[in-house]
Every structure is written in C-alpha cells, then in structure tokens.
Protein backbone atom coordinates (compact mmCIF):
# COMPACT_ATOMS: atom_id res chain seq x y z
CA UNK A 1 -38.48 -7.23 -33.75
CA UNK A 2 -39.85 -3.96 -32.15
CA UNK A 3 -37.40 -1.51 -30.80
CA UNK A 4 -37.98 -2.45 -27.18
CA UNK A 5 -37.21 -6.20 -27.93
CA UNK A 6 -33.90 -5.26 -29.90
CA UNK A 7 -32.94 -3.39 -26.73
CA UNK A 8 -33.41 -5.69 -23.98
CA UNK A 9 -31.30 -8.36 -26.58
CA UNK A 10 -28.98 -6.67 -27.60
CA UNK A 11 -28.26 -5.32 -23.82
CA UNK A 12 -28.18 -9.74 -22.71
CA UNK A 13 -25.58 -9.76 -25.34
CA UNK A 14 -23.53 -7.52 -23.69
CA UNK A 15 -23.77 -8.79 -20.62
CA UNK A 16 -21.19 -7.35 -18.43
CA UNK A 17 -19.32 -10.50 -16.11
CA UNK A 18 -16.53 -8.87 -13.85
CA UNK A 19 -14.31 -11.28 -12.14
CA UNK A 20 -12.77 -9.76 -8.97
CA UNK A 21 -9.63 -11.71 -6.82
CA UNK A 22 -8.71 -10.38 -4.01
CA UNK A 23 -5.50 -11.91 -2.86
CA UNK A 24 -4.45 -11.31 0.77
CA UNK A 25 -1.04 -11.94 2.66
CA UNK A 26 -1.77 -14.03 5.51
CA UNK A 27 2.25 -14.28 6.92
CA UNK A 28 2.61 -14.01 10.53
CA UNK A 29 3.38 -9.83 10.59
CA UNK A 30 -0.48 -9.56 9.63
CA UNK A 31 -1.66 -11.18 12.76
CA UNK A 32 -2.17 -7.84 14.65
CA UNK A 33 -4.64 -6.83 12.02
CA UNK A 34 -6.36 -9.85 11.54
CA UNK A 35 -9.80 -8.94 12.85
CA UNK A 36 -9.88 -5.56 11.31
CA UNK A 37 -9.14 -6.82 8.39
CA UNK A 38 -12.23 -9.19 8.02
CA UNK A 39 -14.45 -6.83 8.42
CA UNK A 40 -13.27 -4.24 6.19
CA UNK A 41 -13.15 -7.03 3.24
CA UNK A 42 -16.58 -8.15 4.33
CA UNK A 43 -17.26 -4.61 3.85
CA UNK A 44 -15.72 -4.01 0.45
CA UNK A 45 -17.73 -7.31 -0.63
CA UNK A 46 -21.05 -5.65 0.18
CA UNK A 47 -20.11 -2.29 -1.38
CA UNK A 48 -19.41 -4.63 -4.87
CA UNK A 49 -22.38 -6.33 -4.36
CA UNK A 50 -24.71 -3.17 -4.39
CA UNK A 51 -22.62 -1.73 -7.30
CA UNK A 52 -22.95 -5.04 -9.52
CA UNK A 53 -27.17 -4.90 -8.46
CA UNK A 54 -27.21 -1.28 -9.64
CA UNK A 55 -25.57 -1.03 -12.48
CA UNK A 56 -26.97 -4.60 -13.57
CA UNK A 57 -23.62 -6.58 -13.63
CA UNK A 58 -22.66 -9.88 -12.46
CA UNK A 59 -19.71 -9.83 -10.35
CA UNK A 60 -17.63 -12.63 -8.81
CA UNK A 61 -15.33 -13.04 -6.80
CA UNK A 62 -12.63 -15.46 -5.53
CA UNK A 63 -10.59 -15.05 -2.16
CA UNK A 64 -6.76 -16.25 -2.04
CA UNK A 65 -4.70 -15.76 1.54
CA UNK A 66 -0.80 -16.66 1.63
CA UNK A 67 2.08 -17.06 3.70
CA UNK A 68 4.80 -19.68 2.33
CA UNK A 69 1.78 -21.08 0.68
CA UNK A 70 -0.78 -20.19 -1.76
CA UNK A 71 -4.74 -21.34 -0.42
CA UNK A 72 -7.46 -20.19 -2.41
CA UNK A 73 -10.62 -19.78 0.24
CA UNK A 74 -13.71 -18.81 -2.11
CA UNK A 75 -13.46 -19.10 -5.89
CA UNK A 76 -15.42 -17.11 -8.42
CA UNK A 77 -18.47 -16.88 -6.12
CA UNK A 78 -21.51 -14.22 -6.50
CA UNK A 79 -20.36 -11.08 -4.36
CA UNK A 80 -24.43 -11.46 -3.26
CA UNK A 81 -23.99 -14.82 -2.22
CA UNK A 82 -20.41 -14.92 -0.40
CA UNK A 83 -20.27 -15.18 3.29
CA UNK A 84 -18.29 -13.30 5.53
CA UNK A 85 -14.21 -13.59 5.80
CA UNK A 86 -14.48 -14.42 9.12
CA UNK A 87 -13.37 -18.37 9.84
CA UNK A 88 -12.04 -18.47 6.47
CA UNK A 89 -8.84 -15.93 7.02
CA UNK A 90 -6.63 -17.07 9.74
CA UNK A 91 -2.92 -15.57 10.08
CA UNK A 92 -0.21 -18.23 10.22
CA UNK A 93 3.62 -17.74 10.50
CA UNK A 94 5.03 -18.61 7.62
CA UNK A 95 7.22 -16.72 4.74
CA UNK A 96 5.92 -14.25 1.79
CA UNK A 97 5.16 -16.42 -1.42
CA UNK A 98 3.66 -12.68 -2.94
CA UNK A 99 4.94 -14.23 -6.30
CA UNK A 100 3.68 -17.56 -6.35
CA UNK A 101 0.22 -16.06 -4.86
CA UNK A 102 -0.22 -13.22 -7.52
CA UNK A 103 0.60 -15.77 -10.16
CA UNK A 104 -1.36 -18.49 -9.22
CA UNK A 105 -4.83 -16.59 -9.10
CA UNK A 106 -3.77 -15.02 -12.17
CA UNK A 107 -3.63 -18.49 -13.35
CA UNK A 108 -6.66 -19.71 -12.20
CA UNK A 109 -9.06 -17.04 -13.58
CA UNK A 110 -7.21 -18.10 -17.28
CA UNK A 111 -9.48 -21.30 -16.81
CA UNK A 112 -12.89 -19.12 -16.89
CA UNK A 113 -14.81 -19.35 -20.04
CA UNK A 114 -15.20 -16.55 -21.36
CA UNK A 115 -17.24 -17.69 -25.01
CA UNK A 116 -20.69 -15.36 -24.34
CA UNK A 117 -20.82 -12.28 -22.37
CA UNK A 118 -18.76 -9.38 -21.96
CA UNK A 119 -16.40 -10.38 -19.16
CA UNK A 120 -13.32 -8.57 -17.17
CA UNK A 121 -10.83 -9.35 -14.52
CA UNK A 122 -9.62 -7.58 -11.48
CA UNK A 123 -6.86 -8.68 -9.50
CA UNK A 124 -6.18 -6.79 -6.51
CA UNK A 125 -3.10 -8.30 -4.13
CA UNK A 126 -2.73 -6.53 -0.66
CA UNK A 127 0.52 -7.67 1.35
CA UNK A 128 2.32 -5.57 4.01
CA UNK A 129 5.90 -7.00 3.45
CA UNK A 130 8.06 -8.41 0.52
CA UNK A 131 8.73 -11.72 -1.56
CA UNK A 132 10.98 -14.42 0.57
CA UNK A 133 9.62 -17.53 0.02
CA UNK A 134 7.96 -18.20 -3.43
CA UNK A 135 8.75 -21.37 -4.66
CA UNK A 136 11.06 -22.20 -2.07
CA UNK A 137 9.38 -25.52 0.02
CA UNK A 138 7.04 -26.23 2.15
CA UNK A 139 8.19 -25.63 5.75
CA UNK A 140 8.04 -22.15 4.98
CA UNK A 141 11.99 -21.26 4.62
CA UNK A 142 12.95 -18.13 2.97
CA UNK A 143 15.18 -17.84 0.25
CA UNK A 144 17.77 -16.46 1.99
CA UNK A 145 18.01 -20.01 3.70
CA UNK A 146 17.92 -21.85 1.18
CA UNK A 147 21.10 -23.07 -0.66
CA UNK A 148 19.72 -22.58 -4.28
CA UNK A 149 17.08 -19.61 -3.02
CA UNK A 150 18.35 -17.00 -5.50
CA UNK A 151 18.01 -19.11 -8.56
CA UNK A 152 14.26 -19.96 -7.30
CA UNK A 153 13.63 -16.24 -6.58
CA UNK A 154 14.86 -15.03 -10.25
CA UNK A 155 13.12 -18.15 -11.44
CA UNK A 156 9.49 -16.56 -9.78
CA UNK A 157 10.68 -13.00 -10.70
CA UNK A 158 10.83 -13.87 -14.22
CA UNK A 159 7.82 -15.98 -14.30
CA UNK A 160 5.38 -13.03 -12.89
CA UNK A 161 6.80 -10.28 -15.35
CA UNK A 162 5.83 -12.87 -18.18
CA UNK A 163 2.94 -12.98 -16.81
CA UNK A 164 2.16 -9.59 -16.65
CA UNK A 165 3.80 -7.85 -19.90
CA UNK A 166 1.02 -10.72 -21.99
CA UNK A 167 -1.90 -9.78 -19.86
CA UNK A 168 -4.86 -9.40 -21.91
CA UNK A 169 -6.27 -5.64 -22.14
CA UNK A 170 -9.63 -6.39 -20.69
CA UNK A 171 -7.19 -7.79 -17.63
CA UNK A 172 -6.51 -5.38 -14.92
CA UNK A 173 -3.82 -6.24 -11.77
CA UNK A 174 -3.30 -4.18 -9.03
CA UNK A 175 -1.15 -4.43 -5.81
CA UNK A 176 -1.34 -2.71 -2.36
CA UNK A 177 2.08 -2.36 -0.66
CA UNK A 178 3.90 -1.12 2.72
CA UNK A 179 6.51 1.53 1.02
CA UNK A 180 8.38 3.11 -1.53
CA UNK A 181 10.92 0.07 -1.89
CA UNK A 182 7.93 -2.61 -2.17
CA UNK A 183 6.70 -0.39 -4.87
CA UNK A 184 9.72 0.21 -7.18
CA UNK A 185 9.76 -3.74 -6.59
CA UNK A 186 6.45 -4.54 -7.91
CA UNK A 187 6.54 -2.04 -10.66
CA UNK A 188 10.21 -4.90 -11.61
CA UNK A 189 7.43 -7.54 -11.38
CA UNK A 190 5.31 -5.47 -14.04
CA UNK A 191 2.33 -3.89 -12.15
CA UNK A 192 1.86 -0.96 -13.51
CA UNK A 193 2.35 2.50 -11.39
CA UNK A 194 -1.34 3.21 -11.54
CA UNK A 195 -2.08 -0.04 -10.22
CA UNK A 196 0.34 0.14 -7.02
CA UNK A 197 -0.71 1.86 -3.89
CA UNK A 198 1.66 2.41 -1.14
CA UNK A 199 -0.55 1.73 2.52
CA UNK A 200 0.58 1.72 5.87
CA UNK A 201 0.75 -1.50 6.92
CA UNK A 202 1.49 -0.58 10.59
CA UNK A 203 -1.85 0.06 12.08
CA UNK A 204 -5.69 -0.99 12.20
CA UNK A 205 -6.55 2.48 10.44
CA UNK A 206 -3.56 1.44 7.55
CA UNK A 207 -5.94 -1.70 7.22
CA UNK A 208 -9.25 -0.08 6.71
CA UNK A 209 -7.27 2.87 4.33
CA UNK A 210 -6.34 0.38 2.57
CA UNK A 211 -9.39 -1.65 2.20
CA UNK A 212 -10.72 1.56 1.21
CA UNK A 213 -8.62 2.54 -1.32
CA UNK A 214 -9.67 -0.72 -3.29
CA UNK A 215 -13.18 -0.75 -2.40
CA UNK A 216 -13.22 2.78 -4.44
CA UNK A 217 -10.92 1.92 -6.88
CA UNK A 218 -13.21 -1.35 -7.82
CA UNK A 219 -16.35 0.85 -7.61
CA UNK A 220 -14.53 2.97 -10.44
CA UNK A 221 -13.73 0.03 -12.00
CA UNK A 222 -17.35 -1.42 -12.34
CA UNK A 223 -18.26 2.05 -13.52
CA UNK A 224 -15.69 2.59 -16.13
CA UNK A 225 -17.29 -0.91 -17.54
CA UNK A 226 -20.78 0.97 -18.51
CA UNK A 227 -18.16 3.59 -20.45
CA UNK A 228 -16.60 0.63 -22.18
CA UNK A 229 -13.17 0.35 -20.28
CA UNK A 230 -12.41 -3.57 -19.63
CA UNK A 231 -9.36 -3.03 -18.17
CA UNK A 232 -7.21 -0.08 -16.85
CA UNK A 233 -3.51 0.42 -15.81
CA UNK A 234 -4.63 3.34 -13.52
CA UNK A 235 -6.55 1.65 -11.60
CA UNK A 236 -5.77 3.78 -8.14
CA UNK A 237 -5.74 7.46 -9.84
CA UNK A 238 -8.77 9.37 -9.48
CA UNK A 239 -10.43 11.69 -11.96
CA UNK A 240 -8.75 9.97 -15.07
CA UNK A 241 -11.63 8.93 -16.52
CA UNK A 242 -14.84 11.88 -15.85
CA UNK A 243 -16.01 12.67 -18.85
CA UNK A 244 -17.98 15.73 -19.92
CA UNK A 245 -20.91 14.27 -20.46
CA UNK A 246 -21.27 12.84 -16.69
CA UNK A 247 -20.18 16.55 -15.23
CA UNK A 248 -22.56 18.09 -17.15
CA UNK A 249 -25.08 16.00 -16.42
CA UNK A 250 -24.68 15.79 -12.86
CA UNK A 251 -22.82 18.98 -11.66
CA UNK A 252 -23.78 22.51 -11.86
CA UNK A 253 -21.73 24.99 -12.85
CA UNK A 254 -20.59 28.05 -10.67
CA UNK A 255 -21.86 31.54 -11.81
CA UNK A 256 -18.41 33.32 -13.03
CA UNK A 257 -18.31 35.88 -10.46
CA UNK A 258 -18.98 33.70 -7.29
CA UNK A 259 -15.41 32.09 -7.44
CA UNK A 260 -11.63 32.70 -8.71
CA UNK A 261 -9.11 30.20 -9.61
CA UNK A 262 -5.44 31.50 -8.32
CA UNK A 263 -2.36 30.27 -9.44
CA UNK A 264 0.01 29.26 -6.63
CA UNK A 265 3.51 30.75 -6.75
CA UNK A 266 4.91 29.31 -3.31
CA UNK A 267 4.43 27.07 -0.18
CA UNK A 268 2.23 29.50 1.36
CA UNK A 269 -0.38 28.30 3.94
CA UNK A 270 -3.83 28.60 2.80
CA UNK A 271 -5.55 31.25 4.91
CA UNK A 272 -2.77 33.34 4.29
CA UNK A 273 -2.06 33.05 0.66
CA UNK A 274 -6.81 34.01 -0.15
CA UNK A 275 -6.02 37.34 2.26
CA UNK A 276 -2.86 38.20 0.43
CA UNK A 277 -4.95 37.47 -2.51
CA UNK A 278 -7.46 39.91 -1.34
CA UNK A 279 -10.37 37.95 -0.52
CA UNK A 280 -11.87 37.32 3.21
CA UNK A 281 -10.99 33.68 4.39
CA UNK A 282 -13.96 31.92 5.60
CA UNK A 283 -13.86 27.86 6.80
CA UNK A 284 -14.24 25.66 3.71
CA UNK A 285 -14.12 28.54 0.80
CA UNK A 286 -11.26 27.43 -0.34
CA UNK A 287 -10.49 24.44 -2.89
CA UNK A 288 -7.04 23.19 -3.33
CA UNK A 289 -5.95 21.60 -6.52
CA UNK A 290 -5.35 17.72 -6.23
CA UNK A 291 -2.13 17.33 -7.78
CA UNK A 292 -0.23 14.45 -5.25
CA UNK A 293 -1.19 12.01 -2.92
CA UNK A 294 -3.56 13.06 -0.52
CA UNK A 295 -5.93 11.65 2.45
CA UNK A 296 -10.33 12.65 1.62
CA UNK A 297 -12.49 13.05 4.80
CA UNK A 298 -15.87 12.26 4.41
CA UNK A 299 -16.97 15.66 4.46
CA UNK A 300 -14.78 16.94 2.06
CA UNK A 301 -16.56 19.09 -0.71
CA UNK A 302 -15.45 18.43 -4.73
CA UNK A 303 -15.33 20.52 -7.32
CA UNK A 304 -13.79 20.23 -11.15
CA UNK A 305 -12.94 22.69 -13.52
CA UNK A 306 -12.30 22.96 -17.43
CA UNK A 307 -9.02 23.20 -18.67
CA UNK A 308 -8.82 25.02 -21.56
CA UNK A 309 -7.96 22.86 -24.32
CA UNK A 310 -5.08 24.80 -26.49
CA UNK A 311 -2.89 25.06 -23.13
CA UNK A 312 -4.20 22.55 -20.65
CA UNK A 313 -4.55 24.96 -18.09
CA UNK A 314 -7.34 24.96 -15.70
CA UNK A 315 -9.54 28.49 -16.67
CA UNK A 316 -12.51 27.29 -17.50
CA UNK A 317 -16.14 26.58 -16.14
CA UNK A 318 -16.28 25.08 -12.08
CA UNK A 319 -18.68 22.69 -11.75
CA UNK A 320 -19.55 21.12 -8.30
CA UNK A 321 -22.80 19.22 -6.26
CA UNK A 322 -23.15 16.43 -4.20
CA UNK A 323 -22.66 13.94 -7.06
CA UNK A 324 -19.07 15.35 -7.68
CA UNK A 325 -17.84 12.40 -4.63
CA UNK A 326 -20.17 9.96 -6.17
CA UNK A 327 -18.68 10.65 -9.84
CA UNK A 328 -15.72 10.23 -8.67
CA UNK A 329 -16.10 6.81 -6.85
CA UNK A 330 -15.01 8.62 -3.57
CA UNK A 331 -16.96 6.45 -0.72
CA UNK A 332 -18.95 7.79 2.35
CA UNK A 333 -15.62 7.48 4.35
CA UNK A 334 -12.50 8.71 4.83
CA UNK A 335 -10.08 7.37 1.69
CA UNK A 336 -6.26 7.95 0.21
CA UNK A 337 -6.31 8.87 -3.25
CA UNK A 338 -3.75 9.40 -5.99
CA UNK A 339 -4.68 11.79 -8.82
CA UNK A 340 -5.10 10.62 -12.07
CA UNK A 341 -4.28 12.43 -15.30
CA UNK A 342 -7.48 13.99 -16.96
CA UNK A 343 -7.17 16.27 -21.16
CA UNK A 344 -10.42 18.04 -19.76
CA UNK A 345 -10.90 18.52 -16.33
CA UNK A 346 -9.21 19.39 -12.78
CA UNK A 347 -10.39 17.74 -9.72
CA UNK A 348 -10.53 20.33 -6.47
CA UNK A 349 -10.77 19.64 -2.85
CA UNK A 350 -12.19 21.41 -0.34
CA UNK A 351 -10.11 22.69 2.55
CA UNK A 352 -11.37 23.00 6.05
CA UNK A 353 -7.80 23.97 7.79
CA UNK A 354 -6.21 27.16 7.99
CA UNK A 355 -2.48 25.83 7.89
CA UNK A 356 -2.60 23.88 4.45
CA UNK A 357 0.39 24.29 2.29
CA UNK A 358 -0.33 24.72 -1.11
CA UNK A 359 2.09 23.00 -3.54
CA UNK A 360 3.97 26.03 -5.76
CA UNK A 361 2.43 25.63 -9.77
CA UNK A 362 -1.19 24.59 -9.09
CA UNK A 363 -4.62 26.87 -8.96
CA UNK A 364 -6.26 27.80 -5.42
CA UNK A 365 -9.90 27.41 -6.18
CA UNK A 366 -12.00 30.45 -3.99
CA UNK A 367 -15.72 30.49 -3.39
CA UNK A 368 -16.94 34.12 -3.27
C-alpha cells in the first residue's frame, strides 16, 4: 500500500461523527423571544454546517423543545440537510420539565451506534427559568401543586446527577441559564462549571448572546476534535485549549520594543493608568488582560502572550493577527465569553474606551 493510500485509510478510520442536541425550553416565559430565537438557532445550524464541511466531519444534530413535556422535533439529522426551526418551535404554557428534558436526550443519543468511526456528543440545554414540573403529570402542574411533588422532584434530581457523574469522557453536556441561582443549581445536577453559562434571558439581544455563546463554544468544540479532545468540561472558557503550535503558526510575534506588558496594581481607568505609566494613550493601543467574564465586539483586536513557564506569569513573546479571533473560535459578531485556564499563554483584548477599569493583579498590554 503506497503512502498516499495508507493516508486516505487510515484518515476513513478515524472518521470524526459529532452528535450535537440542542435542547430548548419552550414554557410559556419564552414566548416573547420566540421569533428571535429561530433564527439565531437556524443560524448556529449553518455556522456547524460550514465547520463540519471544512474540517471534513460529519455532524448531526437532533432538536428537543420542552415545557411540562419533553418533544423531540429533529433527531440526529445532517446539520447540511436540516431545515429551518421555524414551524417546528412553538412556545406553549406549560411548566419547566429541564430535568426530564436534559435526561431524556441524554438518553436517546445512548441508542446511537457507535461500533466504526470516531464519534462524540454535545449536549447543549438553553432554558431561561428553573425545574417545576419534571415528572410531575401531564396537565402541566408544578411540583409545588402537587401532593407528592417533592418526592418526584428529588426522584428527577437524583436521576440527572447519575446521569451525569457516569457520562462517558468523549460525552460533553452543557447548559445555558438565567442567573447565579440557576447556576449553583445545575452545577447540584452535575454540569460542570465550564459547561454552565449564565445569559440574560430578559431580552431579544439575551437570545442571540446566547445563541452565540454556543454557536462559538461548538465551533471550539469541532476544532478541539482535529487536536484529539472528544469531550470537554470547559466547554464555555475560551483560550483553554491554544496550543503553541497553532500561535506560532498563525500569529506573528510583536518586535520587543513596540509593546510593554504592565502589571495592574488598582482599579484605575485605562487611559489614565498608560499616561501615569508614561506612555501617550491613543484609541485601541491598549490590551486588557481577560481574566473574568466579559462581552467581545466584533471589532475587537486579540492578542496572546507567553507566560513564562517557572512562574506562570505572563512576560514572554506577544503574538497577534487576524487569525488570533479565528483561533480562538470568537465569531464575526458580538459574543460573551468566560476565560479559560491556559499553562502557556494569556489571551488580551483590545480596548477601544477610555473609562475601562482594569481589574487590580493582571498585565495592561501597550502597543508602542
């Protein structure tokens, strides 16, 4: 067999299959978002689509939308071939199974063979309230209102942290919630906290955030595949996973004496904290560390730099380019991110306000 032949086999072999479920609350306090909500999934379908065709995977994909009940609307279809959301989501006004909903498309995936090809799963839940009814009937009657409703609830609680905690590793599940309470919640139900994402669930721009956020975070995902990674409980952090080879590769590094890296030592704005520095301010020199969760225009500049490996501290080489956004799965639009923790390399954004408060133990990057 000549080389070319052992290649192309050996590549078939490996055949990357990426199951994708995107599981979306359809309960009555959704209905104002409706609309905007089909078309950013419809949009976050085409983005996996033209991921999957260049990288060379297969990806599938099954819809679920719930209320009191659980209705799965596309199942473990091509992402090329599904059509659009719109006349298959429809808000009711019913309860929150969230439970019964996560578990049962974790469930149904269990059924896919999974003999030849390299395959992975992805489920990503989005709701905008909390579990009340899993389990409970079918008229949709919470479990406050039900005589026996706390039993059923610890009965569904239970059940989904089983389900998690023996979750294969090439296995990923993520969830999307409305606040801090929902989150500590989920993270009871066994999500892990790199796989929960806090969105406001109070306006059409929360939607499309939010749609966002998992439109990059599954971009990442199908990316982290070609490294190897079947499954990740960081699933929402960004910058976890570059790798020198890719920076390298695709970056170019800053000449030594055309930027400075600062530390900060208080809650200074930005514009005055590079002239007490010593350095003229101009619009967009300036590169603030991303160390908490923050909100990336589209515009937005990226840059990484080396930490040096004894210490951890960021004092090496600055590398930056146009493919820094791209290497970073960071999409043409505006997106909420939440940094992820990275041995080699600091992620930088660029600032274009004067006002910015920089966060007291982090590095001011400075263009020159």
């Amino acid at each position: 067999m000549d080389t070319m032949s052992a290649m192309v086999k050996d590549r078939l072999k490996k055949h990357f299959v990426n199951h994708v479920a995107l599981v979306i609350d359809k309960s009555g306090s959704m209905r104002d978002h409706s609309e905007q909500l089909v078309r950013v999934v419809d949009e976050f379908v085409k983005g996996l689509a033209e991921e999957s065709d260049r990288l060379g995977h297969e990806t599938r994909i099954s819809l679920y939308a719930f209320d009191h009940l659980v209705e799965n609307l596309v199942w473990d279809m091509d992402v090329k071939h599904l059509p659009s959301m719109r006349g298959l989501y429809t808000v009711e006004n019913g309860a929150t199974a969230l439970i019964q909903a996560s578990v049962k498309a974790l469930d149904d995936l269990g059924h896919i063979w999974e003999e030849y090809g390299e395959h992975s799963f992805l489920q990503v839940v989005v709701t905008d309230g909390e579990e009340n009814a899993s389990g409970a009937d079918t008229t949709g009657a919470r479990h406050d209102h039900l005589p026996d409703g706390r039993a059923v609830l610890d009965t569904w609680r239970s059940r989904i942290a089983d389900k998690m905690d023996n979750l294969p590793d090439h296995w990923t599940s993520a969830i999307m919630v409305p606040n801090s309470l929902a989150k500590r919640t989920a993270q009871q139900y066994g999500f892990p906290t790199g796989n929960i994402s806090i969105w406001d669930a109070d306006s059409d721009q929360g939607v499309e955030e939010a749609i966002g956020v998992v439109k990059t975070a599954a971009t990442k995902f199908l990316r982290d595949r070609e490294q190897g990674v079947r499954g990740t409980r960081d699933l929402f952090a960004m910058g976890q996973d570059l790798s020198a080879a890719d920076v390298k590769s695709s970056l170019r590094a800053l000449d030594a004496g055309k930027y400075v890296l600062i530390p900060v030592d208080g809650r200074t704005s930005i514009r005055d904290f590079v002239t007490g520095a010593g350095h003229p301010y101009r619009t967009g020199c300036a590169f603030y560390e991303l160390s908490k969760r923050e909100k990336i225009q589209a515009n937005k500049q990226i840059a990484v730099a080396e930490k040096d490996p004894a210490t951890g501290r960021t004092t090496g080489k600055v590398f930056t380019g146009p493919a820094a956004r791209q290497l970073l799965g960071l999409p043409s639009t505006e997106v909420t991110v939440t940094p992820g923790s990275n041995e080699t390399y600091t992620v930088f954004v660029q600032s274009t306000s004067v006002n910015r408060k920089l966060v007291p133990g982090t590095r001011l990057l400075v263009l020159l």
